[in-house]
N, C-alpha and C. Protein backbone atom coordinates (compact mmCIF):
# COMPACT_ATOMS: atom_id res chain seq x y z
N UNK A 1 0.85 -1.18 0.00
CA UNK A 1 0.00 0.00 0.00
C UNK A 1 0.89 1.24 0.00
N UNK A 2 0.31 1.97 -0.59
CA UNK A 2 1.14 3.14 -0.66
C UNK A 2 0.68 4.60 0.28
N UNK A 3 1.28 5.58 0.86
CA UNK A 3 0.89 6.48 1.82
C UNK A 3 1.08 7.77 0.55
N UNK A 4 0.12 8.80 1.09
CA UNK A 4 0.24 10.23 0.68
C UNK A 4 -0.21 11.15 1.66
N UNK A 5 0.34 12.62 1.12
CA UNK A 5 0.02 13.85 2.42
C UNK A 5 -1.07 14.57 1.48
N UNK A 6 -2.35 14.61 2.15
CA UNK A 6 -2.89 15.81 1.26
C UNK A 6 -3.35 16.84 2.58
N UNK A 7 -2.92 18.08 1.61
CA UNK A 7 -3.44 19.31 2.25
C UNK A 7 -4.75 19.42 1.56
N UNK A 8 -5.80 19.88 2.61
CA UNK A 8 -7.31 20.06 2.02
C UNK A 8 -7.78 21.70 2.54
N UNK A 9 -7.48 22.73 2.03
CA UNK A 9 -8.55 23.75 2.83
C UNK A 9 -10.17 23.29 3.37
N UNK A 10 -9.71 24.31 4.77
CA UNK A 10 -10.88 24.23 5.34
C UNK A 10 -12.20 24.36 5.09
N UNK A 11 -12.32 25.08 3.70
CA UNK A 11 -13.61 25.34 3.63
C UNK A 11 -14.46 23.66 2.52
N UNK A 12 -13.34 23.28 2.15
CA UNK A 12 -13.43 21.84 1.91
C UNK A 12 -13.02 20.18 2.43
N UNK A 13 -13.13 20.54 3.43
CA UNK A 13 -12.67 19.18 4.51
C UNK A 13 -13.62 18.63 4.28
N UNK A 14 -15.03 19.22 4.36
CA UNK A 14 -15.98 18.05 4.17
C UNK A 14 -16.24 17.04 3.09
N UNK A 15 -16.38 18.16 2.34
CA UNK A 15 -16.44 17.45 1.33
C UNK A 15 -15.51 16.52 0.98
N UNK A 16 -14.24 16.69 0.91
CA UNK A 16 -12.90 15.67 0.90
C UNK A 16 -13.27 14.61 1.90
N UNK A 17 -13.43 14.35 3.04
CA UNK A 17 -13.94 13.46 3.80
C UNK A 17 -15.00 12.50 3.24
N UNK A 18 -16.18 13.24 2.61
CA UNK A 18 -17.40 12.73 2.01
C UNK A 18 -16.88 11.88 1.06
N UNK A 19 -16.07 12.22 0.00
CA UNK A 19 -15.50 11.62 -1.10
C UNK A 19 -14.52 10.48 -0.63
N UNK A 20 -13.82 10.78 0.33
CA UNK A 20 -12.71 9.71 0.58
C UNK A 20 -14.12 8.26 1.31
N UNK A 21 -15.05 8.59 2.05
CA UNK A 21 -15.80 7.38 2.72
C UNK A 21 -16.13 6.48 1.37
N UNK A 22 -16.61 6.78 0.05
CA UNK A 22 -17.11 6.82 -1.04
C UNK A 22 -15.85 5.69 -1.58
N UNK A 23 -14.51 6.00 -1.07
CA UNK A 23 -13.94 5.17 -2.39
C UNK A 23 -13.46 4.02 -1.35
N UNK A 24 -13.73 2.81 -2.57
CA UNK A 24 -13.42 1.78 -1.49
C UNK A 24 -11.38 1.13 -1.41
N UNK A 25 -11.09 1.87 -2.61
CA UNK A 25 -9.39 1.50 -2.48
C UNK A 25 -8.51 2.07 -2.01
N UNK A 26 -8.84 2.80 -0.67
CA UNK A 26 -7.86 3.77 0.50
C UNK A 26 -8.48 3.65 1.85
N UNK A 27 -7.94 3.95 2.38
CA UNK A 27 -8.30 3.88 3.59
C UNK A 27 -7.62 5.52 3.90
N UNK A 28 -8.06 6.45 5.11
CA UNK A 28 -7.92 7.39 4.85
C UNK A 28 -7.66 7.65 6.44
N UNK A 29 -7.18 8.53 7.14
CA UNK A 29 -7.18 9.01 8.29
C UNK A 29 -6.49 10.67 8.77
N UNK A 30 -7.89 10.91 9.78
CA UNK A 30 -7.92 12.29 9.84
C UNK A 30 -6.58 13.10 10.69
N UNK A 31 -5.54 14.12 10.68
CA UNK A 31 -4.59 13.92 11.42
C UNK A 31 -4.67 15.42 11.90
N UNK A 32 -4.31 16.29 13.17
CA UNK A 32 -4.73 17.70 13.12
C UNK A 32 -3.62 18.76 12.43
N UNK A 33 -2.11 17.66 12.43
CA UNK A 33 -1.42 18.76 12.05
C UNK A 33 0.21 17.79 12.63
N UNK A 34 0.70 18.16 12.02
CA UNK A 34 2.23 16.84 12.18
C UNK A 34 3.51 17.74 11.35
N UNK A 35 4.69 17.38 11.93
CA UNK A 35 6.03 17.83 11.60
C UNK A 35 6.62 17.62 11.29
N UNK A 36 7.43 17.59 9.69
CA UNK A 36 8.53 17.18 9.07
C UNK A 36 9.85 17.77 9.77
N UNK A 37 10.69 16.66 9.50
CA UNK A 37 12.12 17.18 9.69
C UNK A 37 12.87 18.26 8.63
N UNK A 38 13.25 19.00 8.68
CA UNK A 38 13.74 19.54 7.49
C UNK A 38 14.91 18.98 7.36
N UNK A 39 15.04 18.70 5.55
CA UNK A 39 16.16 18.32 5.44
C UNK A 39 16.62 19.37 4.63
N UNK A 40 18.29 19.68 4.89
CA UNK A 40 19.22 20.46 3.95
C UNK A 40 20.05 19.53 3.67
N UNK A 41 20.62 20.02 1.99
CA UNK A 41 21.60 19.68 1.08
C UNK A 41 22.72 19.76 1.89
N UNK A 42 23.63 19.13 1.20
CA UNK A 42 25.14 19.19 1.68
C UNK A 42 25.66 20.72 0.66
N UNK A 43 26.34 21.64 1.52
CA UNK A 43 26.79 22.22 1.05
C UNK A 43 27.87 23.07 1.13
N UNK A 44 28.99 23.84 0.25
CA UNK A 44 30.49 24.35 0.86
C UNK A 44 29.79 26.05 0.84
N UNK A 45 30.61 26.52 1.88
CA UNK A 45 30.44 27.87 2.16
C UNK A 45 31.21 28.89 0.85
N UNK A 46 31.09 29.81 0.27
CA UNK A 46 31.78 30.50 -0.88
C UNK A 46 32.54 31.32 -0.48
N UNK A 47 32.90 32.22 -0.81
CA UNK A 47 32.96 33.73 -0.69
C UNK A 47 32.25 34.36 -2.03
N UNK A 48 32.51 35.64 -1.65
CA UNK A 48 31.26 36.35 -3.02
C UNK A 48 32.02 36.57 -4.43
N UNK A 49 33.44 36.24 -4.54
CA UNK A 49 33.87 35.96 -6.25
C UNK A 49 33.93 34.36 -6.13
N UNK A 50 33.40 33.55 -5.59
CA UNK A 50 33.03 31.77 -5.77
C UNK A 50 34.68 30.98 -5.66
N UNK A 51 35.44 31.58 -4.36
CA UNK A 51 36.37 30.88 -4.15
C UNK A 51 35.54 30.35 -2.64
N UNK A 52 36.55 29.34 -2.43
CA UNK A 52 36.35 28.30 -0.89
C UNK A 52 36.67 29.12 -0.27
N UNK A 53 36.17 29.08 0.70
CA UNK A 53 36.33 30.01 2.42
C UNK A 53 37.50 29.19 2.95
N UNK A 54 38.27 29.74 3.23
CA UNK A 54 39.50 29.36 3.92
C UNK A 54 39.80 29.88 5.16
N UNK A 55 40.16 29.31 6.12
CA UNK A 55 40.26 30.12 7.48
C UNK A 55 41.84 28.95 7.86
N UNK A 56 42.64 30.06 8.48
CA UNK A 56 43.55 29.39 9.38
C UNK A 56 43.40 29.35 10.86
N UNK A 57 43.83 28.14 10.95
CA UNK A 57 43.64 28.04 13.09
C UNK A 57 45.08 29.09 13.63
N UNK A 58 45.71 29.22 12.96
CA UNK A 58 46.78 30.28 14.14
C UNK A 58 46.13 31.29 14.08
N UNK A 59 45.02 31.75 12.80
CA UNK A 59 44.48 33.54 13.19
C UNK A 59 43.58 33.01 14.15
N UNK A 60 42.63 32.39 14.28
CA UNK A 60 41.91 31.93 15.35
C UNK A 60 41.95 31.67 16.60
N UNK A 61 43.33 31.14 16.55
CA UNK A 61 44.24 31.11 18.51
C UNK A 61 44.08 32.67 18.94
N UNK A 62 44.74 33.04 17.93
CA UNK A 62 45.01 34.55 18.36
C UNK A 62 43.91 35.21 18.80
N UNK A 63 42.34 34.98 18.64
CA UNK A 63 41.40 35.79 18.72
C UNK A 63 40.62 34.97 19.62
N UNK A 64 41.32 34.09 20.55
CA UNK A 64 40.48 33.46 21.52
C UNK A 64 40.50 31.79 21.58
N UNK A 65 41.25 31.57 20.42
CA UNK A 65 41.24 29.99 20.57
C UNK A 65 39.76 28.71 20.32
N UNK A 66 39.64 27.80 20.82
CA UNK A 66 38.78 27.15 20.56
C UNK A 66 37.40 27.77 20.55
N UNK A 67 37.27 28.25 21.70
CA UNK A 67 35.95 29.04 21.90
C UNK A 67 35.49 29.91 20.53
N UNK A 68 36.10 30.79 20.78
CA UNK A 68 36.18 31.58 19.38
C UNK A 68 35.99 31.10 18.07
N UNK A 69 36.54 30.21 17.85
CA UNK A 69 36.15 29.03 16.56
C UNK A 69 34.79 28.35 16.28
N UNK A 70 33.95 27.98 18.05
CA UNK A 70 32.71 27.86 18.12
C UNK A 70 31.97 28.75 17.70
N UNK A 71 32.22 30.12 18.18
CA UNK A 71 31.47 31.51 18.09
C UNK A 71 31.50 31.03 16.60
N UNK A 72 32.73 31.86 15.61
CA UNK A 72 32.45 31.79 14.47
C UNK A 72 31.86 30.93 13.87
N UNK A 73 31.74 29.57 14.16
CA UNK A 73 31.21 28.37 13.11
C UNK A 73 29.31 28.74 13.41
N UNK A 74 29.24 28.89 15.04
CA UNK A 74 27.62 29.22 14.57
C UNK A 74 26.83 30.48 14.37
N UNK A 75 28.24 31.43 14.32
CA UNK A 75 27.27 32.61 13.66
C UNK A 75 27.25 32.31 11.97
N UNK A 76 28.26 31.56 11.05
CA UNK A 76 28.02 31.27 10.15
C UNK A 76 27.07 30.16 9.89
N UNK A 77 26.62 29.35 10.89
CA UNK A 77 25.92 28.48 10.62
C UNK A 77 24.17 29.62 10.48
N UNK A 78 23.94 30.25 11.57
CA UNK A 78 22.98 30.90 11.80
C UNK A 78 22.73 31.69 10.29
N UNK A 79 24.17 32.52 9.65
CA UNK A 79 23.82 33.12 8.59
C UNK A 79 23.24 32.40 7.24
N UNK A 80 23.86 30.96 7.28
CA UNK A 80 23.42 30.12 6.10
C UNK A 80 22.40 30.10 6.49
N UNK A 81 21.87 29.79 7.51
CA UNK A 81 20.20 29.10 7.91
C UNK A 81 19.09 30.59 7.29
N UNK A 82 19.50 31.56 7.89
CA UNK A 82 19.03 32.64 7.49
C UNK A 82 18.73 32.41 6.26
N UNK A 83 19.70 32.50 5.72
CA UNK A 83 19.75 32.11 4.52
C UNK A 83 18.47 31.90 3.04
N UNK A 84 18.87 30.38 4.09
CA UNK A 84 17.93 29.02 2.98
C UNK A 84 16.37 30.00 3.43
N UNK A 85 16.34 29.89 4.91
CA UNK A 85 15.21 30.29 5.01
C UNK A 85 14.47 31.44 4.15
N UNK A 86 15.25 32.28 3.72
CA UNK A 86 14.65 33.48 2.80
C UNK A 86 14.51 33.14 1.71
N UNK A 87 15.39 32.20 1.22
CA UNK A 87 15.34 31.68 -0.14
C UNK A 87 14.37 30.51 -0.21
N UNK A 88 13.71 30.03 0.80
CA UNK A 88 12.93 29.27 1.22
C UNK A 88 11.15 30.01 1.13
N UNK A 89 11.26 30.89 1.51
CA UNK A 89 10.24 31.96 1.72
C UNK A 89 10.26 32.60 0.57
N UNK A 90 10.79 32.97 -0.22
CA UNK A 90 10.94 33.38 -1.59
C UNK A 90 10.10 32.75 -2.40
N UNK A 91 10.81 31.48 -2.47
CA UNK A 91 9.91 30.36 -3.64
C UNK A 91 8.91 29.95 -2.86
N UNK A 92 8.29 30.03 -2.06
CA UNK A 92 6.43 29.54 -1.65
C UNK A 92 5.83 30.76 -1.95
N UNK A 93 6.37 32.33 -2.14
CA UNK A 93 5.42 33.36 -2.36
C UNK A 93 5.37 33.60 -3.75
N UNK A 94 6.82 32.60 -4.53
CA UNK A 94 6.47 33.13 -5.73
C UNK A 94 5.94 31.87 -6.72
C-alpha cells in the first residue's frame, strides 16, 4: 500500500472526507497537524567571487582559541540558515 500527504482547505474538509468514505481502495485518516524534519543539502560555504572560504587556526588562537572558533562556526551556521530560510520563503510566495 502506498501512503500520501494531502493538504485540504478548510472550507473543503468536508467534502474531501465525504468523497474519501465513497472510495473503497484507500483507507484514509484524519490527522490535526504533524512535523517534518527539514532536510538540507550538503553544502560548501563560498565567498562572493566563488572561491572556498579558507580560514587558518593560528588567526583563530590569536582571537580566543577554541571558543572563538565555536562563536564563528555558529554565527556562520545561523547566517546560512538565514539564509535558505529566505530563499525558502521566496519560492512559496512566488
Amino acid at each position: 500500500m502506498k501512503s500520501y500527504r494531502v493538504k485540504v482547505r478548510d472550507e473543503k474538509a468536508e467534502f474531501f472526507e465525504e468523497l474519501l468514505r465513497y472510495l473503497d481502495f484507500c483507507d484514509y485518516e484524519k490527522v490535526e497537524g504533524f512535523s517534518e524534519p527539514r532536510i538540507y543539502p550538503s553544502f560548501e560555504i563560498r565567498s562572493k567571487d566563488g572561491n572556498h572560504k579558507q580560514g587558518s587556526k593560528n588567526s583563530v588562537k590569536g582571537s580566543g582559541g577554541k571558543f572563538a572558533d565555536t562563536e564563528n562556526s555558529l554565527e556562520n551556521l545561523r547566517e546560512v540558515m538565514s539564509r535558505i530560510d529566505a530563499l525558502r520563503d521566496r519560492s512559496r510566495k512566488g
